[in-house]
Protein backbone atom coordinates (compact mmCIF):
# COMPACT_ATOMS: atom_id res chain seq x y z
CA UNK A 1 16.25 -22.79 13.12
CA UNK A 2 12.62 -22.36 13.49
CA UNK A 3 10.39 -25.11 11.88
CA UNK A 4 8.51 -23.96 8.84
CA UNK A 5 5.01 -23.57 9.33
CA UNK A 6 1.63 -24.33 7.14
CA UNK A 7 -0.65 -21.89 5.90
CA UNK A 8 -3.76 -23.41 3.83
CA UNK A 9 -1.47 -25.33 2.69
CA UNK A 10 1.55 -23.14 1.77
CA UNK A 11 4.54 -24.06 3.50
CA UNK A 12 5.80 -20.64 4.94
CA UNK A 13 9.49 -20.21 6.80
CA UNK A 14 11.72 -22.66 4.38
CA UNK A 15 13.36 -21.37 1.29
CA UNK A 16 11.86 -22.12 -1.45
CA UNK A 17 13.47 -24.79 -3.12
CA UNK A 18 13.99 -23.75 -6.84
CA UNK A 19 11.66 -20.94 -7.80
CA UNK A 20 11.84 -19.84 -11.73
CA UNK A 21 13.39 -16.68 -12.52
CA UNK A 22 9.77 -14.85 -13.53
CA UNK A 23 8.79 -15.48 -10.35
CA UNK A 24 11.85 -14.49 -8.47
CA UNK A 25 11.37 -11.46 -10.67
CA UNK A 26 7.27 -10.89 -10.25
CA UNK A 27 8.31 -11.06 -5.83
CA UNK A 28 10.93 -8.46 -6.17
CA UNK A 29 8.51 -5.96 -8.00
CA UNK A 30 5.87 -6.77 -5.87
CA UNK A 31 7.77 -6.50 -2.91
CA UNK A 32 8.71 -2.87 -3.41
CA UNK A 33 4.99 -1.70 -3.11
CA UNK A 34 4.04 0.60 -0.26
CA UNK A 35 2.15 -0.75 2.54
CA UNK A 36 1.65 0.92 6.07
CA UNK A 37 4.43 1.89 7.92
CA UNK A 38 6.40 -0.51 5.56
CA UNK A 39 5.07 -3.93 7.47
CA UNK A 40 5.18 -5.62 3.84
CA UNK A 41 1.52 -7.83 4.97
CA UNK A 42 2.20 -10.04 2.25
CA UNK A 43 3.51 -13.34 0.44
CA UNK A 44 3.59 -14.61 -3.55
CA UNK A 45 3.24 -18.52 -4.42
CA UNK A 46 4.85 -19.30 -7.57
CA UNK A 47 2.31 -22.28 -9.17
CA UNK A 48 4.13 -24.81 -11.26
CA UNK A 49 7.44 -23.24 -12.91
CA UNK A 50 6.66 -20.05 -13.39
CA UNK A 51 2.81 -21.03 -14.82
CA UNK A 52 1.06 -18.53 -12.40
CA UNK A 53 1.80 -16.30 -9.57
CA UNK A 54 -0.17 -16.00 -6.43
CA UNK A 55 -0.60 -12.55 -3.85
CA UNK A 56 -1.34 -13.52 -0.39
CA UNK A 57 -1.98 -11.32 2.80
CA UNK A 58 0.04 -12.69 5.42
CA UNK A 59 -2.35 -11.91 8.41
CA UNK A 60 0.90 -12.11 11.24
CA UNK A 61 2.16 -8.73 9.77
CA UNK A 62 -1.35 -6.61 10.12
CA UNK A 63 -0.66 -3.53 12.31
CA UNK A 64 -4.03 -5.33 14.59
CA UNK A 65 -4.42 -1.45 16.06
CA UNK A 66 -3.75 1.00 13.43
CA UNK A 67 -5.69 -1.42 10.72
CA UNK A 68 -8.05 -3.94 12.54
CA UNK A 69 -10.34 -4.37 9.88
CA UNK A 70 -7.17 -5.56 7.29
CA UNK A 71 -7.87 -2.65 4.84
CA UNK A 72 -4.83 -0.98 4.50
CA UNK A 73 -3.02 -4.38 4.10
CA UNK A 74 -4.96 -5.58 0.86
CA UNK A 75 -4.94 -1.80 -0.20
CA UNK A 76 -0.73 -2.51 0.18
CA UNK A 77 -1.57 -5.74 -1.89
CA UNK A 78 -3.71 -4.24 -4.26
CA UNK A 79 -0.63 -1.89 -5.04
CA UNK A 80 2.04 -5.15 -4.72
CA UNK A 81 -0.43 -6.57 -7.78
CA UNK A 82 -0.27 -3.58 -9.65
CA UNK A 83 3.32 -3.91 -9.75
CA UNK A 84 3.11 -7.53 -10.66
CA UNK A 85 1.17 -6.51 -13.47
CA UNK A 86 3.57 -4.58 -14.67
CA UNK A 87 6.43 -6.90 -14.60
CA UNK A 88 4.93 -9.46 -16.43
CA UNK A 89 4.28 -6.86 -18.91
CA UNK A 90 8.05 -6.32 -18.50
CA UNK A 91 8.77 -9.52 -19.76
CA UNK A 92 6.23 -9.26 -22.84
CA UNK A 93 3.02 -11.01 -21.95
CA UNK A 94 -0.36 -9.77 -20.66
CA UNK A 95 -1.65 -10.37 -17.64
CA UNK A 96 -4.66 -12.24 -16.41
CA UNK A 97 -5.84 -11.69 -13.01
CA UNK A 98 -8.68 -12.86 -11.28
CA UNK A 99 -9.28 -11.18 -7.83
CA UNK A 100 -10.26 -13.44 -4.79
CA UNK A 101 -9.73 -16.41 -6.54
CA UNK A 102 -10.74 -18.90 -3.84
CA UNK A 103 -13.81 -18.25 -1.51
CA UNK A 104 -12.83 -20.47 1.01
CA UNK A 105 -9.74 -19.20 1.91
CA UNK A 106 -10.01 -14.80 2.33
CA UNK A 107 -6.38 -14.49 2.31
CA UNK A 108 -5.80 -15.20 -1.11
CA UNK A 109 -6.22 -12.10 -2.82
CA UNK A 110 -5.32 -12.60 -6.26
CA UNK A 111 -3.98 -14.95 -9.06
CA UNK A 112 -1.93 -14.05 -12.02
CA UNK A 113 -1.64 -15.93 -15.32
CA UNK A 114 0.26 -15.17 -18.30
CA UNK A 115 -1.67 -14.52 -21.54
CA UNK A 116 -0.54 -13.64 -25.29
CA UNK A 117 2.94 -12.44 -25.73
CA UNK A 118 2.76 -8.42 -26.34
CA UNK A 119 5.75 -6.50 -25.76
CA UNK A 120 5.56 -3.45 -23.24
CA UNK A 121 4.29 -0.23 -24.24
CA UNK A 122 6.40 3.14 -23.69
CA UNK A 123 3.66 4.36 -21.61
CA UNK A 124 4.15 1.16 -19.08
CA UNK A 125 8.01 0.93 -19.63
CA UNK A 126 8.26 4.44 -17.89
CA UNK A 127 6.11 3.10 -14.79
CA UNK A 128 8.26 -0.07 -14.98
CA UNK A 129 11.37 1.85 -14.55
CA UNK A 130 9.53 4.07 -11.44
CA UNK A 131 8.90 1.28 -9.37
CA UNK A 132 12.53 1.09 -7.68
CA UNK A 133 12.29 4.68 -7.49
CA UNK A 134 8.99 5.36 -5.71
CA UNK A 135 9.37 6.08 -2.23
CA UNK A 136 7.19 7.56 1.14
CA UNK A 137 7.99 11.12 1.76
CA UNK A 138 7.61 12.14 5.04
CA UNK A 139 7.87 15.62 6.12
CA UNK A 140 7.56 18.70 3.87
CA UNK A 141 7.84 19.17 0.69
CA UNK A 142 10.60 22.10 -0.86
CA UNK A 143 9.19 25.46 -1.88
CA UNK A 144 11.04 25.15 -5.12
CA UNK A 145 8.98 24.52 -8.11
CA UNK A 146 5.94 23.40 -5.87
CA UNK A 147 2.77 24.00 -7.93
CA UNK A 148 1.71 21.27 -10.00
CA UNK A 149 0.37 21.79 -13.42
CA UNK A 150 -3.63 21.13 -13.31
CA UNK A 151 -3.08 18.80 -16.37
CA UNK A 152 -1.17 16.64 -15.17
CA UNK A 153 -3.47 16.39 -11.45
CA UNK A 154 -6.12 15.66 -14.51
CA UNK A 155 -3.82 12.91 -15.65
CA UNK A 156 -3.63 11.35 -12.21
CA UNK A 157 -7.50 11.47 -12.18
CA UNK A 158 -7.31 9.44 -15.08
CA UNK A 159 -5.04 6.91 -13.74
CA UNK A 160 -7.41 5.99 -10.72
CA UNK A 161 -10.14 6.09 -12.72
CA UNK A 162 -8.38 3.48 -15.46
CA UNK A 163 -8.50 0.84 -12.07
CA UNK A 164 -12.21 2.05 -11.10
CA UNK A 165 -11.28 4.43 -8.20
CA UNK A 166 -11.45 7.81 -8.74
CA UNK A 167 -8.58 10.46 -7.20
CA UNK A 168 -10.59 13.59 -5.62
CA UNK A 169 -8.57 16.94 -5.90
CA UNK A 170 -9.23 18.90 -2.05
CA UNK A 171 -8.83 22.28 -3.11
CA UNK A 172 -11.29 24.49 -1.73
CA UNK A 173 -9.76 25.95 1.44
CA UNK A 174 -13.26 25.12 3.51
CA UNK A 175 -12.74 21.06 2.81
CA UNK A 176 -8.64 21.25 3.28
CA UNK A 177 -9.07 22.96 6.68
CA UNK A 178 -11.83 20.53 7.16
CA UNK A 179 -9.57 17.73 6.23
CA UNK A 180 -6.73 19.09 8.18
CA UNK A 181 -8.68 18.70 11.37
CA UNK A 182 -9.61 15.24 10.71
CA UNK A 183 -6.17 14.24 9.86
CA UNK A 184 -4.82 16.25 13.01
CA UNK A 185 -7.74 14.50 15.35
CA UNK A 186 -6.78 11.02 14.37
CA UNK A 187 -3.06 11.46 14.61
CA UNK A 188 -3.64 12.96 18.13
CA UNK A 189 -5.87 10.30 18.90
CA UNK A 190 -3.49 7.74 17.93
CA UNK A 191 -0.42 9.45 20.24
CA UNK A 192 -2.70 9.26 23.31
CA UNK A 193 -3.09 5.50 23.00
CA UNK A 194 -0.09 3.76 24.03
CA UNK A 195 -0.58 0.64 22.72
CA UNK A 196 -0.91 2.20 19.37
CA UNK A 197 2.68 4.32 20.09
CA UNK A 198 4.19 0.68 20.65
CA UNK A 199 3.15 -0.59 17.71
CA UNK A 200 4.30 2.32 15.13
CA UNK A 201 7.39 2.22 17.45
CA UNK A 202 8.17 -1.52 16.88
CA UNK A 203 8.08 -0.58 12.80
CA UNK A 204 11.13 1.73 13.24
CA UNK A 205 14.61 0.19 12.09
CA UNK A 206 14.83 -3.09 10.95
CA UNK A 207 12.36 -3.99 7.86
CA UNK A 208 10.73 -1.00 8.70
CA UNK A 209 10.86 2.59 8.41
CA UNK A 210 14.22 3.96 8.44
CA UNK A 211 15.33 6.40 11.08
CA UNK A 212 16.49 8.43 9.29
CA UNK A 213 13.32 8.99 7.44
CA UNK A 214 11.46 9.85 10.29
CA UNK A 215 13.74 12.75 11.39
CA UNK A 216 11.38 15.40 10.50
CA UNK A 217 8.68 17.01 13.50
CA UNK A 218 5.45 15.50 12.35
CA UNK A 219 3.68 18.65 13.10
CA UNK A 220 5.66 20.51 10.47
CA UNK A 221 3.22 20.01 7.72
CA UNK A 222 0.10 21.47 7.00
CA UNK A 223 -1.37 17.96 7.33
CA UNK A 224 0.48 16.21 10.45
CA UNK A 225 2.41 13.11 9.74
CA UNK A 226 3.23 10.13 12.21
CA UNK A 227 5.11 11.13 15.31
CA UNK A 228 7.36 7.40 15.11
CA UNK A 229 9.71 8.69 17.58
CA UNK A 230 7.90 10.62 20.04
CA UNK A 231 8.96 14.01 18.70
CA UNK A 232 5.65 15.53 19.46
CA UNK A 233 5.60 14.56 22.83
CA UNK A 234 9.26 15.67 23.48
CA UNK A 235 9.32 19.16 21.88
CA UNK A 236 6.28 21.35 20.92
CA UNK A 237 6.12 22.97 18.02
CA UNK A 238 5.23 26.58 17.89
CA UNK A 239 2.70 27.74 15.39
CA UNK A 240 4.91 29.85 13.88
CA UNK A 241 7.37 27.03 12.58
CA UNK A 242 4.71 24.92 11.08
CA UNK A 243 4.74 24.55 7.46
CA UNK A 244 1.92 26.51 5.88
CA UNK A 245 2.72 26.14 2.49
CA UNK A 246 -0.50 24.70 0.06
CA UNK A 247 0.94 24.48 -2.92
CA UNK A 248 1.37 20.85 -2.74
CA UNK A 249 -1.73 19.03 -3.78
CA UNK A 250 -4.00 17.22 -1.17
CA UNK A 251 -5.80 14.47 -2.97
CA UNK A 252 -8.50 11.50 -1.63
CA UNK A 253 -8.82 8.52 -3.54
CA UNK A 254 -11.65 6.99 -3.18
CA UNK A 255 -14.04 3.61 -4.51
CA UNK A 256 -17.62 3.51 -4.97
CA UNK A 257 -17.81 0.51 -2.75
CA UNK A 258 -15.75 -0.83 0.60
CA UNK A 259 -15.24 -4.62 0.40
CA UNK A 260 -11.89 -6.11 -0.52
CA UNK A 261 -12.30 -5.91 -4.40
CA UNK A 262 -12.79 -2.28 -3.81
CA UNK A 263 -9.70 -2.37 -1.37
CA UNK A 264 -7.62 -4.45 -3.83
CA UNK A 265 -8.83 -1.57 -7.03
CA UNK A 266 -7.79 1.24 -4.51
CA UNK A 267 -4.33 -0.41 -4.01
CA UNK A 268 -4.10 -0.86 -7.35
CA UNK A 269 -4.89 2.73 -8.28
CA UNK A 270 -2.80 3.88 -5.62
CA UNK A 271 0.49 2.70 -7.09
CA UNK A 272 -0.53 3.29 -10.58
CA UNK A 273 -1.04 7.00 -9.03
CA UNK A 274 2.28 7.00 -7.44
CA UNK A 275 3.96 5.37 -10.08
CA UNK A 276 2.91 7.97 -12.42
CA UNK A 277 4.20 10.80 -10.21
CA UNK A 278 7.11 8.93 -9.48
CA UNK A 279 7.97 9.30 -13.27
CA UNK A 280 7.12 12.90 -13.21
CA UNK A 281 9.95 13.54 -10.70
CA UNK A 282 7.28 13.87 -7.98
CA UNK A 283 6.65 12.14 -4.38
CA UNK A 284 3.95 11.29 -2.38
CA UNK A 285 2.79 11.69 1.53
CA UNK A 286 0.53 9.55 2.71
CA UNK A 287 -2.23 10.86 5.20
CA UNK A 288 -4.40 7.68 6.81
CA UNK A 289 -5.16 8.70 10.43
CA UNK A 290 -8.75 9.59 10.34
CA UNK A 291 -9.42 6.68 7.71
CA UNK A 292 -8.24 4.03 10.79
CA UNK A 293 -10.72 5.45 13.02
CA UNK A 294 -14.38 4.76 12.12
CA UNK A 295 -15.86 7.73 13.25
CA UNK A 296 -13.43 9.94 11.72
CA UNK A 297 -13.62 7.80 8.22
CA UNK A 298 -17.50 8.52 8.42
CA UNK A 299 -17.12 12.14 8.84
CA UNK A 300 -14.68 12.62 6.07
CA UNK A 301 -17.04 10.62 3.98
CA UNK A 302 -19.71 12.42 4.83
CA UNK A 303 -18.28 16.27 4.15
CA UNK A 304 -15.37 15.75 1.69
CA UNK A 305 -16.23 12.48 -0.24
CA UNK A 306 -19.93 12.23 -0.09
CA UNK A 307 -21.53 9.08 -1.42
CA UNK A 308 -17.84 7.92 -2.13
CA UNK A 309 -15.39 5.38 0.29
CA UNK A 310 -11.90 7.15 1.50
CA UNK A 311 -9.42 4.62 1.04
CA UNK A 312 -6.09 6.63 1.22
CA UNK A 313 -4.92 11.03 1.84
CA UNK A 314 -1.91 12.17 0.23
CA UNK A 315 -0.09 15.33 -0.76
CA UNK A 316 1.99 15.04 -3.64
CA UNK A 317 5.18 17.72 -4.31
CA UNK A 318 9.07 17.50 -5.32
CA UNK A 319 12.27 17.48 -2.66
CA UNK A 320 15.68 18.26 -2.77
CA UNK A 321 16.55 15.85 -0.14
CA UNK A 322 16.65 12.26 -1.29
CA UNK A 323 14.58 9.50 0.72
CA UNK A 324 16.26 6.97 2.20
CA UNK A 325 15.93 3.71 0.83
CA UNK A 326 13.31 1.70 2.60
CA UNK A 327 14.73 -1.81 3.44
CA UNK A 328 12.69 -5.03 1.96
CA UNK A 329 12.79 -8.28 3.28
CA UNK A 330 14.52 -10.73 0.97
CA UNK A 331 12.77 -12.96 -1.82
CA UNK A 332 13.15 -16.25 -0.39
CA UNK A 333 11.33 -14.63 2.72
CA UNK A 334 8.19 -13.76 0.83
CA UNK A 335 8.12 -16.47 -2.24
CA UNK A 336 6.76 -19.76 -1.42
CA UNK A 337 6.13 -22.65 -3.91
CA UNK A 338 1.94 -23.13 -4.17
CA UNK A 339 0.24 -26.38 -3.20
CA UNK A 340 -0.08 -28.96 -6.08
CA UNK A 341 -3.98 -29.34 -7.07
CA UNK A 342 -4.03 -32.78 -5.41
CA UNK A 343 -2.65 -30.92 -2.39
CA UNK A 344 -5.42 -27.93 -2.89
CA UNK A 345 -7.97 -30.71 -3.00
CA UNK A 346 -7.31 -32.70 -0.13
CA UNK A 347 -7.29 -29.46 1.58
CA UNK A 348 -10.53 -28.60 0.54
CA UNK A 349 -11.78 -32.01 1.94
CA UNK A 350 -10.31 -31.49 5.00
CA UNK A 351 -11.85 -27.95 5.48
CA UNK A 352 -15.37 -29.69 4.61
CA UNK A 353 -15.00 -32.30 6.59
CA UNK A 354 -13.99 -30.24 9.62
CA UNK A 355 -16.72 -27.56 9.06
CA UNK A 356 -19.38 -30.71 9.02
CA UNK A 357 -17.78 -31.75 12.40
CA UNK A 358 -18.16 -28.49 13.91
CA UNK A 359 -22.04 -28.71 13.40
């Protein structure tokens, strides 16, 4: 058996020895947030018995090429704290969370306390019971029943804006075809690098992506999705059999500013976005190729969300065909006890000391 290792502190790779049933409870929520390409970039540290709750971004599982600046992974913690949020309004208190609680160490996202007892409302019950039932959709949606009531895309708007994002409706055909270039210009960028093909490629099976989720031709939909198995490359497409079909929404959610606050409030919004479709009976595609390439992320900026930071794409739209579940990796793999305070502090001294050493 490997030997567990230390992280600031935080002893990862060992069960953890007794963890309290709210925090065996907060991981599991939190652990069924999206993240990209289902690499899971996080860990929770229970502090005390069950007196706080911790979000981490476990730096070894950062797709390095498709996100080498870390934003999609605290986006995908931003949404695993949303979720958190919610559970410990599942279990009748309110929430207290302070964001980038320690400045020394940029890894440790956020910190959770409980407050006053205050049972759920029915408006967060229903996005309690859609977190085990959100999931990625990837390929197109089903003509059947495809447009989406402008009220409710309203709603949605509302629901970023309640975590201080705001959810951009692209439906003015110059910006989608606009958009659909960009998105079609990153994701042929990324199949001509080969180092980025092994990556995606390594987060099929497993903890990943199912196969069987990635069964559909990327280049079906209007916007192209990820070619995981090298379908593009294998068999074109001919125009004719691509899916043309705009009824289903194309949204941008965006943040007024792009640090990892503003990443953590975009994951945040995210899942309270998809969360509140999931309850609808609806289902979300995500569309982040030209958002991991500068260039590209500065163009759409620049034409379709001027003065405004893209932080994720997605269609939304209803299916027939049910996804498959995405695999998660186990509680005990993610929840770690946290460091007592005499622990935290001799860390701290250490850290000083060593960054006095190095001058």
């Amino acid at each position: 058996m490997a030997e567990p290792v230390t992280k600031k502190g935080y002893l990862m790779g060992a069960p953890h020895p007794s963890p309290g049933h709210a925090a065996r409870y907060l991981a599991r929520a939190a652990g069924l947030a999206p993240s990209p390409h289902n690499s899971q970039p996080w860990f929770f540290a229970e502090e005390g018995h069950d007196h706080g709750f911790e979000i981490h971004l476990d730096r070894g599982r950062r797709l390095v090429l498709t996100d080498p600046f870390g934003r999609e992974a605290v986006i995908a913690c931003g949404a695993a704290l949303f979720n958190v949020r919610l559970a410990v309004r599942h279990l009748g208190f309110r929430p207290v969370v302070t964001l980038l609680p320690d400045s020394r160490d940029s890894a440790f996202l956020a910190h959770v306390r409980y407050a006053a007892y205050a049972p759920a409302t029915p408006a967060e019950t229903r996005l309690i019971r859609a977190i085990p039932r959100r999931h990625t959709h990837r390929g197109p949606f089903g003509p059947e029943h495809a447009e989406i009531p402008q009220p409710f895309l309203d709603e949605l708007c509302e629901q970023a804006r309640a975590e201080g994002a705001d959810l951009q409706l692209i439906d003015d055909s110059a910006r989608l075809d606009l958009l659909a270039d960009l998105v079609r210009a990153g994701e042929e960028r990324h199949r001509t690098d080969y180092a980025h093909v092994a990556e995606i490629t390594r987060c099929v099976g497993g903890y990943g992506v199912p196969y069987d989720a990635c069964a559909n031709h990327p280049d079906r939909t209007f916007l192209p999705g990820r070619d995981y198995l090298g379908l593009a490359r294998r068999i074109s497409l001919p125009a004719r059999r691509r899916w043309r079909d705009r009824t289903s929404p194309v949204l941008v959610l965006t943040t007024p500013r792009d640090d990892r606050t503003a990443w953590l409030r975009a994951g945040q919004a995210l899942q309270r976005v998809l969360l509140h479709s999931t309850a609808a009976g609806l289902t979300a595609t995500l569309h982040t190729q030209p958002l991991e390439l500068p260039d590209l992320r500065t163009e759409l900026r620049t034409h379709i969300t001027p003065d405004r930071h893209p932080q994720a794409v997605l269609r939304l739209g209803r299916t027939n065909r049910p996804c498959p579940p995405t695999p998660r990796r186990p509680t005990s793999d993610v929840l770690v006890p946290a460091p007592s305070a005499d622990a935290r502090q001799l860390l701290s001294q250490r850290q000083v000391h060593d960054a006095v050493g190095a001058h």
